[in-house]
N, C-alpha and C. Protein backbone atom coordinates (compact mmCIF):
# COMPACT_ATOMS: atom_id res chain seq x y z
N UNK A 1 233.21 74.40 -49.32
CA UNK A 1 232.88 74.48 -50.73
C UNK A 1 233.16 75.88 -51.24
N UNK A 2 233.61 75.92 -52.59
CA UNK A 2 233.89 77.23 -52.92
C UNK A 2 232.50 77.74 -53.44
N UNK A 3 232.58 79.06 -53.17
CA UNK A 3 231.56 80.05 -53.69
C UNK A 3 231.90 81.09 -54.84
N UNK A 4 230.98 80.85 -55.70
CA UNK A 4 230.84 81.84 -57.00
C UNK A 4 232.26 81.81 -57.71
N UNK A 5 232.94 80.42 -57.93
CA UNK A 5 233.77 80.16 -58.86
C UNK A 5 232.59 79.97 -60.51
N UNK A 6 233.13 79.97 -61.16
CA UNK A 6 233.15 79.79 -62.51
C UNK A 6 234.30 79.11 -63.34
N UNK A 7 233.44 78.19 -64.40
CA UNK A 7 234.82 77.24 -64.99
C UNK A 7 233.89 77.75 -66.52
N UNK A 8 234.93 78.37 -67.16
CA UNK A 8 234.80 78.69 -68.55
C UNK A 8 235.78 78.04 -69.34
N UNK A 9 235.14 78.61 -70.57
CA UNK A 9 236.46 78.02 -71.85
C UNK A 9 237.71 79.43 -71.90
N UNK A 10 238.74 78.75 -71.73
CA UNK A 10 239.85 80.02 -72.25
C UNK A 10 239.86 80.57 -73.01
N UNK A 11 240.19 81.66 -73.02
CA UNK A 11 239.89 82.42 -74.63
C UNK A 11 241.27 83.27 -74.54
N UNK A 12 241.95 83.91 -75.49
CA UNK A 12 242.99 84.17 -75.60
C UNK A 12 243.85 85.09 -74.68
N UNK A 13 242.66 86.26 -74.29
CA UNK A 13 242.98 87.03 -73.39
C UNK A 13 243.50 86.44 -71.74
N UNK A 14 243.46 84.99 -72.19
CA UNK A 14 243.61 84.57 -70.76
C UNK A 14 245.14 83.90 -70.29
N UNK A 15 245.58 84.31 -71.50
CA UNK A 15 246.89 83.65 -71.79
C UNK A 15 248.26 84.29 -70.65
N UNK A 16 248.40 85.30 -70.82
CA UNK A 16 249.15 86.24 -69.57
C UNK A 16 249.13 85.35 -68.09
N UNK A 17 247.99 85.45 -67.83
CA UNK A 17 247.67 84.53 -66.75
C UNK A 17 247.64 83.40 -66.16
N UNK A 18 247.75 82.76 -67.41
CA UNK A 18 247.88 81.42 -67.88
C UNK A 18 249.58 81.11 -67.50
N UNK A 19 249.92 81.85 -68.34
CA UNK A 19 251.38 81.56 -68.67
C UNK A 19 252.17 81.78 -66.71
N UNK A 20 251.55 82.65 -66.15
CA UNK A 20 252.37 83.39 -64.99
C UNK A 20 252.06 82.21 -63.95
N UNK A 21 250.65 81.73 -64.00
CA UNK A 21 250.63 80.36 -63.10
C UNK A 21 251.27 79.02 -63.44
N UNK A 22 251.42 78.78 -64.86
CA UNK A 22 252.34 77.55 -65.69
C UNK A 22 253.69 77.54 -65.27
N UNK A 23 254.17 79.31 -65.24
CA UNK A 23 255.61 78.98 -64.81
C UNK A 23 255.47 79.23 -63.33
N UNK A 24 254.57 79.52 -62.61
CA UNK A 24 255.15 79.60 -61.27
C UNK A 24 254.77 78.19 -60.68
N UNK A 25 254.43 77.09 -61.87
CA UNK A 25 253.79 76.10 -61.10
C UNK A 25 254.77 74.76 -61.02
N UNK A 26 255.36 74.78 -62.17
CA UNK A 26 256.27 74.03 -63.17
C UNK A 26 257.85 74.07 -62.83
N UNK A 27 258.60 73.01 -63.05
CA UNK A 27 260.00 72.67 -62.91
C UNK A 27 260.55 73.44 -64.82
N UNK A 28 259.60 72.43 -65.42
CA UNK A 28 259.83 73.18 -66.76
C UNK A 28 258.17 73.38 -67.53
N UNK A 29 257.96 74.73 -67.51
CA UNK A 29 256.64 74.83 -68.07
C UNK A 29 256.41 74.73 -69.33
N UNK A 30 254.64 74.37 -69.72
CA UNK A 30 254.75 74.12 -70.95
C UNK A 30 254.79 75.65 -71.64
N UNK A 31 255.74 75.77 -72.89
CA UNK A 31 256.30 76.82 -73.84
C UNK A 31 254.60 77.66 -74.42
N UNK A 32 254.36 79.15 -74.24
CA UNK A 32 253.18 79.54 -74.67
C UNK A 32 252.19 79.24 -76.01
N UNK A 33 253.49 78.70 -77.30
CA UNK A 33 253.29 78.29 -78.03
C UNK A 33 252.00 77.02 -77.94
N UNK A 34 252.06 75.99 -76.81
CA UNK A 34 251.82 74.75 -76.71
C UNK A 34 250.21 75.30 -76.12
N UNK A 35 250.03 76.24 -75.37
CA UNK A 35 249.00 76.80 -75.52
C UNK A 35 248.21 77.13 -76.54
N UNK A 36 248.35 78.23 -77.55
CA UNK A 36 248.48 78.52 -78.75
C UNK A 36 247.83 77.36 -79.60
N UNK A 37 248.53 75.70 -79.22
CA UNK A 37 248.06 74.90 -80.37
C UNK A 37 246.77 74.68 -79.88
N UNK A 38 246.69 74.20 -78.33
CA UNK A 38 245.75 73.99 -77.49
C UNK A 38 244.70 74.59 -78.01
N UNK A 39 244.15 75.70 -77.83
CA UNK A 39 243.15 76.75 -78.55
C UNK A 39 242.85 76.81 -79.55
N UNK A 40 243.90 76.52 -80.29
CA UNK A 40 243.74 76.15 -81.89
C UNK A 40 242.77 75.06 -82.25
N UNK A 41 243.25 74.00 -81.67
CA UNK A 41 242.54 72.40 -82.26
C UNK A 41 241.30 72.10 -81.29
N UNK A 42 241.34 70.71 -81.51
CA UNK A 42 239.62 70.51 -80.83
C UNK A 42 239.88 69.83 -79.46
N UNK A 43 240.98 70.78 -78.43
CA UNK A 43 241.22 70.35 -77.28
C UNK A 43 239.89 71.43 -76.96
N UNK A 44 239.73 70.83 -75.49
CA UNK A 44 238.75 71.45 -74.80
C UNK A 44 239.94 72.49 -73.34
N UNK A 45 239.45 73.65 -73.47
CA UNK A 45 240.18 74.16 -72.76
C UNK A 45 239.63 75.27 -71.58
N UNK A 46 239.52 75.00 -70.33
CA UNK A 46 238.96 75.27 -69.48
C UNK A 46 239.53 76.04 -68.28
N UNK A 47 239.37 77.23 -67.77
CA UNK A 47 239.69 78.07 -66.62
C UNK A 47 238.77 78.02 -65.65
N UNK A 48 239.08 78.09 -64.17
CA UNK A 48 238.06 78.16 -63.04
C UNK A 48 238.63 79.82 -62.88
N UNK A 49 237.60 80.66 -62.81
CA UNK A 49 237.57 82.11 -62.63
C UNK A 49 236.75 82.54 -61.25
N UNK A 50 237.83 83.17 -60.07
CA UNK A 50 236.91 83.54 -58.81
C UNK A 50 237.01 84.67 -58.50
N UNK A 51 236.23 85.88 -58.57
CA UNK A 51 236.35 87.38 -57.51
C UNK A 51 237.64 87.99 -58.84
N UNK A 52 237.33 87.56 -60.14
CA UNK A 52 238.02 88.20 -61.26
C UNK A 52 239.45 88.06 -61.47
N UNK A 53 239.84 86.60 -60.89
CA UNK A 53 240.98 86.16 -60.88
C UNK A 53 241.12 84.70 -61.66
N UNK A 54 241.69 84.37 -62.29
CA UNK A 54 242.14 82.90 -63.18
C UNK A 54 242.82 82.05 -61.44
N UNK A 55 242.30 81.55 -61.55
CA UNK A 55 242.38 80.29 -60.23
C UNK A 55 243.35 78.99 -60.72
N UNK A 56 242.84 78.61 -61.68
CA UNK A 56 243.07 77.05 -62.24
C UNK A 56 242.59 77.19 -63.84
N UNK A 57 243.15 75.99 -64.15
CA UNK A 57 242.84 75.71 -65.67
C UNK A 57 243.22 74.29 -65.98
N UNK A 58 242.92 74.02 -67.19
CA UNK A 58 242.94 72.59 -67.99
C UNK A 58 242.90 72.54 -68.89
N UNK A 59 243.75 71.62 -69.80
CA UNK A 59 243.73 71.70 -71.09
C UNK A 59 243.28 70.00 -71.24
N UNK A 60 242.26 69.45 -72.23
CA UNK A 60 241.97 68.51 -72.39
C UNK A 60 242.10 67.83 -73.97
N UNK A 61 242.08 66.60 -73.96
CA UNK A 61 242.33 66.20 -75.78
C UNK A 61 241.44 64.93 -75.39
N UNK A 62 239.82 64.81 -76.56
CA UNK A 62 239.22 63.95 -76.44
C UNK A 62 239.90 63.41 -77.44
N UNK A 63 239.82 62.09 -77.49
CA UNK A 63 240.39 61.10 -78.33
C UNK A 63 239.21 60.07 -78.38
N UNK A 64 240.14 58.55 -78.93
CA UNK A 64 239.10 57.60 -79.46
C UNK A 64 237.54 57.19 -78.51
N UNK A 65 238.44 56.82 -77.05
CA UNK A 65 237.04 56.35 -76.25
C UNK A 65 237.83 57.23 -74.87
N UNK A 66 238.62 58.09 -75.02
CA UNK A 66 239.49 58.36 -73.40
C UNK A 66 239.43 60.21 -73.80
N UNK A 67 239.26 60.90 -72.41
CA UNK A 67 239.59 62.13 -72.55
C UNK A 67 240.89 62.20 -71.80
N UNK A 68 241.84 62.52 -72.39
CA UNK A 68 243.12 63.04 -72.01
C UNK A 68 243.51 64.17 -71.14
N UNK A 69 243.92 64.05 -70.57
CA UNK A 69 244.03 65.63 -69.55
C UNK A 69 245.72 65.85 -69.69
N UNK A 70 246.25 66.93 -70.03
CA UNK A 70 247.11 67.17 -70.98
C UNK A 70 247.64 68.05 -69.99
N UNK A 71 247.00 68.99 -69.35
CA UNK A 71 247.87 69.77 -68.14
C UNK A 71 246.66 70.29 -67.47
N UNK A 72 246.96 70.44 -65.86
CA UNK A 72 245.96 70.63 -65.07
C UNK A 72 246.71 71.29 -63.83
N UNK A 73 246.40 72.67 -63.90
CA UNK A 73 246.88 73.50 -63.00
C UNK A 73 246.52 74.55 -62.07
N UNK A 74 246.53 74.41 -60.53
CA UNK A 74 246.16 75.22 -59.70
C UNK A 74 247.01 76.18 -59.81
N UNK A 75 247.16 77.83 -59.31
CA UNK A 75 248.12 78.56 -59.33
C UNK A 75 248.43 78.67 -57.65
N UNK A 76 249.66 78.55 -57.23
CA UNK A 76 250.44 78.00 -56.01
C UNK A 76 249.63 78.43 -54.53
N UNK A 77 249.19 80.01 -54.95
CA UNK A 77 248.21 80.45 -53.96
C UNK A 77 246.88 80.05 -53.53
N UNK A 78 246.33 79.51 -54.55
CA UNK A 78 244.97 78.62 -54.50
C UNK A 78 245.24 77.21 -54.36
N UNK A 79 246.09 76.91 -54.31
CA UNK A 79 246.15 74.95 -54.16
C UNK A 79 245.10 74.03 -52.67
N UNK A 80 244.56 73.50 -52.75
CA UNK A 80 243.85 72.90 -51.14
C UNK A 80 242.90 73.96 -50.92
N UNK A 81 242.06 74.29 -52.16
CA UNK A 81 240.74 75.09 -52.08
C UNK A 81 240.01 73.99 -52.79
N UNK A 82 240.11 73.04 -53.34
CA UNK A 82 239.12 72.48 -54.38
C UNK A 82 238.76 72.44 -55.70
N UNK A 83 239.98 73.44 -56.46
CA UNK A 83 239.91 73.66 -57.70
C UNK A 83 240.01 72.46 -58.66
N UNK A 84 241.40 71.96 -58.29
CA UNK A 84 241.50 70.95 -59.42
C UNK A 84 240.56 69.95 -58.91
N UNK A 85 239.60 69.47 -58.09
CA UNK A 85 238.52 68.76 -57.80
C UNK A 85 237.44 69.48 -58.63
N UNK A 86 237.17 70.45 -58.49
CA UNK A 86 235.96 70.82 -59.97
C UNK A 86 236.64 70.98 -61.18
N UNK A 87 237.78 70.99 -61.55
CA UNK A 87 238.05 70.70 -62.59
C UNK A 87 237.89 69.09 -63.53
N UNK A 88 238.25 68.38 -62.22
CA UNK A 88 238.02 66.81 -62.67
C UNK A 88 236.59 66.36 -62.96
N UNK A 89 235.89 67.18 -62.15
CA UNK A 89 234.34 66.55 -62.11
C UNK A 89 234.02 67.10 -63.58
N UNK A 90 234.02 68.07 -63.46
CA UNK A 90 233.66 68.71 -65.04
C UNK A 90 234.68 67.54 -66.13
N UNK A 91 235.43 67.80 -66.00
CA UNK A 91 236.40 66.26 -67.33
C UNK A 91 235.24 65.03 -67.19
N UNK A 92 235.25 64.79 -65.94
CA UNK A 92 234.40 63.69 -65.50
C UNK A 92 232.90 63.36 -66.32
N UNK A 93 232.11 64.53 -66.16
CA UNK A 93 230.94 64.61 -66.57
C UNK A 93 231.15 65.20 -68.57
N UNK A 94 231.99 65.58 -68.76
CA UNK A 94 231.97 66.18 -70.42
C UNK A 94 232.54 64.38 -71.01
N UNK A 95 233.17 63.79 -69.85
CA UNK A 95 233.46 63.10 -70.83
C UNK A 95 232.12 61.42 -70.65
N UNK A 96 231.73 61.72 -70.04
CA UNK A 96 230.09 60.90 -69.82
C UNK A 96 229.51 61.41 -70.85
N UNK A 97 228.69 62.35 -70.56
CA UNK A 97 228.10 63.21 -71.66
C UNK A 97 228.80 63.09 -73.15
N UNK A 98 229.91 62.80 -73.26
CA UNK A 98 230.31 62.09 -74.95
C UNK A 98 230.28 61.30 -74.82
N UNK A 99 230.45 60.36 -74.19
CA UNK A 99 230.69 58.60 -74.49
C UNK A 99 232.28 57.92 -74.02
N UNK A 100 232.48 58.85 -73.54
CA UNK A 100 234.29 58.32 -73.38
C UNK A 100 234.15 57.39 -72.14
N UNK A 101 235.26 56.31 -72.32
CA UNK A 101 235.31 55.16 -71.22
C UNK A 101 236.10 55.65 -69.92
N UNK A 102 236.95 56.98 -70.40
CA UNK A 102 237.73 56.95 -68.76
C UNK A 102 238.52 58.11 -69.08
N UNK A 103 239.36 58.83 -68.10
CA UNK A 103 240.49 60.19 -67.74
C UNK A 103 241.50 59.51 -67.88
N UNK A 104 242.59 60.19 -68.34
CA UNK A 104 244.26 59.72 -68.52
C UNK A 104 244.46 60.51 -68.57
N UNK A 105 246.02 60.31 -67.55
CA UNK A 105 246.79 61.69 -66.87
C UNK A 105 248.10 61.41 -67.42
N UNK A 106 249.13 61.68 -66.96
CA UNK A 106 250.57 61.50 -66.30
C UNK A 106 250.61 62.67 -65.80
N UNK A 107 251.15 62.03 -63.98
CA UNK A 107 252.32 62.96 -63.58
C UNK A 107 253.23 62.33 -63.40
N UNK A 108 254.10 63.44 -62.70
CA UNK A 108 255.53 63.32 -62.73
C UNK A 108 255.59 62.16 -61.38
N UNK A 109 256.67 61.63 -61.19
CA UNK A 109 256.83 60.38 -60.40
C UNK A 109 257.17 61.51 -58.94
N UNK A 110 257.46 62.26 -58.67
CA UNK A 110 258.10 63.39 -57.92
C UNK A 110 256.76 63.95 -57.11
N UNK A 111 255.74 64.00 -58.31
CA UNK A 111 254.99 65.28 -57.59
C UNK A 111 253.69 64.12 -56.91
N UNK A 112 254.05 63.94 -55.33
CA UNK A 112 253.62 63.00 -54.85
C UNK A 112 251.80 63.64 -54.30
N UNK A 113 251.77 64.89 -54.03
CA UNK A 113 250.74 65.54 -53.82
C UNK A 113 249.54 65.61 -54.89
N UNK A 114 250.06 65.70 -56.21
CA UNK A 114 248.70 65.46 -56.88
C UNK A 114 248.39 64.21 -57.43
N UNK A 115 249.53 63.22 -57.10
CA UNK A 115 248.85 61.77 -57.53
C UNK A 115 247.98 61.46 -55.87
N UNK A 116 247.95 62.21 -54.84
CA UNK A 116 247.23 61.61 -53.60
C UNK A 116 245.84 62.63 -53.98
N UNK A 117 246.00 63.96 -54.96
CA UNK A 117 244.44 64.37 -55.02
C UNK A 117 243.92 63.35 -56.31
N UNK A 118 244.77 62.84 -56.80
CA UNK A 118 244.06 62.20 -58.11
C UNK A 118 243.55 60.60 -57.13
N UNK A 119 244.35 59.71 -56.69
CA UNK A 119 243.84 58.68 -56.20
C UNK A 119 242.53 58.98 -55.13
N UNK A 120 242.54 60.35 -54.38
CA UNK A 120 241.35 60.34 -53.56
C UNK A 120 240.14 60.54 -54.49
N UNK A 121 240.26 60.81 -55.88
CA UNK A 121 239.21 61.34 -56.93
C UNK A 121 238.72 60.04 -57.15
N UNK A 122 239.35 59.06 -57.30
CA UNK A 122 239.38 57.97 -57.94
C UNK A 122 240.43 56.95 -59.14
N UNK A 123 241.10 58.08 -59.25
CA UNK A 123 242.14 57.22 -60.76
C UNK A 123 243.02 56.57 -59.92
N UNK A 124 243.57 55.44 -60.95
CA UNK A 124 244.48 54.67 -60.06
C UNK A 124 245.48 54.57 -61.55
N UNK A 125 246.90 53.82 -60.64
CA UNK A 125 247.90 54.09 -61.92
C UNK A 125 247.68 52.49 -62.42
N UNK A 126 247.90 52.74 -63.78
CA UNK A 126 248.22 51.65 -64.76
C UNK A 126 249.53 51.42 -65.16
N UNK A 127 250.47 52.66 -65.55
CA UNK A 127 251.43 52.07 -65.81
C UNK A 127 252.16 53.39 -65.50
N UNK A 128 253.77 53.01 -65.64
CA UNK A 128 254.73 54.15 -65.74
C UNK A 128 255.61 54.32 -67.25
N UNK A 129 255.76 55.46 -67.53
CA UNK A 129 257.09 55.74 -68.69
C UNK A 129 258.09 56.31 -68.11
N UNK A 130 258.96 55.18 -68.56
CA UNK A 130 260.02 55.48 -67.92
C UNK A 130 261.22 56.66 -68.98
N UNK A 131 261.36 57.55 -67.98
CA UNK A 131 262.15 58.80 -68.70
C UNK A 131 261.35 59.74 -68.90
N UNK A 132 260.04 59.51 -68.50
CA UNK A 132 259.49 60.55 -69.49
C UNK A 132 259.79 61.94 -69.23
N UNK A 133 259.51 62.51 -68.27
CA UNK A 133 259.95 64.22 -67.66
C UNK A 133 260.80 64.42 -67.81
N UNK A 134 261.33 65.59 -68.86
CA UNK A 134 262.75 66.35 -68.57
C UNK A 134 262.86 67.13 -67.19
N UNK A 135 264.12 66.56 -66.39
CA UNK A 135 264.35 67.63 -65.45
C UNK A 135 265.31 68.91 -65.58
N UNK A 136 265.55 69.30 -64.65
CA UNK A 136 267.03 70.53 -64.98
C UNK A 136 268.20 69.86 -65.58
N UNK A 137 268.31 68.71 -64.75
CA UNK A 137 269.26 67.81 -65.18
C UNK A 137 268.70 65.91 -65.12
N UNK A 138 268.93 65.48 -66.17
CA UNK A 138 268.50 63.89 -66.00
C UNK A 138 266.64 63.99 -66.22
N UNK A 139 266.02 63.05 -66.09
CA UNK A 139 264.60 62.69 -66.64
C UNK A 139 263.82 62.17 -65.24
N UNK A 140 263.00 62.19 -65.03
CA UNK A 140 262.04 61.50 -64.09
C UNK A 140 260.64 60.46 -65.09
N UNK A 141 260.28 59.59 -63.83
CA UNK A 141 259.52 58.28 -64.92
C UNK A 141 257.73 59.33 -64.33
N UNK A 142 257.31 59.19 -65.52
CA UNK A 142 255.98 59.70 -65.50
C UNK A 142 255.05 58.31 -65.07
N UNK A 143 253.79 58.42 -64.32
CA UNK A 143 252.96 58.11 -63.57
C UNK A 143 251.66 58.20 -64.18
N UNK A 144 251.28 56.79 -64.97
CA UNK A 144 250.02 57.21 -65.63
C UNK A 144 249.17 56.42 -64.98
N UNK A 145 247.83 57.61 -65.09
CA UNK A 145 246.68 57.16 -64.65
C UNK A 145 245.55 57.39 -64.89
N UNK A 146 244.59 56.26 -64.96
CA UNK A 146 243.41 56.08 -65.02
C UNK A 146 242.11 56.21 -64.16
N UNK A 147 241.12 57.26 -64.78
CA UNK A 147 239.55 57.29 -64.19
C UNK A 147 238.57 56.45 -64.83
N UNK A 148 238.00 55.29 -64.40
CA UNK A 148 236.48 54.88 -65.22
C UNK A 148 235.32 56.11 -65.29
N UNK A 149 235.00 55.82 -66.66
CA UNK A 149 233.58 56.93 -66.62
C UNK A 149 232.55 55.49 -66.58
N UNK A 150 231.87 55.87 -65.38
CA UNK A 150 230.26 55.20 -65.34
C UNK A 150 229.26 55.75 -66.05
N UNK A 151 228.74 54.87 -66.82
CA UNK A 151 227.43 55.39 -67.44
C UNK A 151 226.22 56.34 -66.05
């Protein structure tokens, strides 16, 4: 279990950091701008902070009855510590605590490692879009999936 992590809200200053784990994490990362809107609107936006370092983060979009998880990122050195597992629980529980029926993801059809931390969490896939990921060259089919929230 990790010790004396912290999961806060992002705040702007966290952006540098943000950005250096997005691209070291990413085939094509999301543009800083897309951050920017993130913070702006009524996404919920969340960092795990350990020993004064940005670990992980999440950007979330509650919607009608589903919280959306929009990007969810370990930075390469911390991966298989448990981060994005307290990141989910927290989605998990904010979105109980509102009323939402369930988590929706997509990943990429490729990145076979975090659909095996997402199925050990619990989500399972519902469906695929096909094309969805731009690659360097050509598209990959995105991998969507679903968490039930239990009352």
């Amino acid at each position: 279990m990790l010790a004396k992590t912290h999961i806060r809200e992002i705040d702007w200053h966290d952006l540098p950091a943000i950005m250096s784990i997005e691209q070291a994490s990413h085939i094509l990362a999301w543009p800083q701008d897309h951050f920017h809107s993130a913070l702006r609107s009524n996404n919920v936006c969340w960092c795990i902070e350990q020993a004064g370092k940005l670990r992980a983060y999440c950007i979330l979009l509650p919607a009608v009855d589903n919280l959306e998880i929009l990007n969810i990122t370990v930075a390469p050195d911390d991966r298989r510590q448990g981060y994005a597992r307290q990141l989910l629980n927290a989605a998990s529980q904010y979105a109980r605590a509102h009323g939402l029926q369930q988590l929706l993801l997509e990943v990429r059809q490729s990145n076979h490692i975090a659909q095996l931390t997402y199925q050990q969490f619990g989500f399972i896939e519902i469906s695929r879009r096909h094309n969805y990921y731009p690659l360097t060259v050509g598209r990959e089919d995105a991998v969507v999936m679903a968490y039930p929230i239990t009352p």
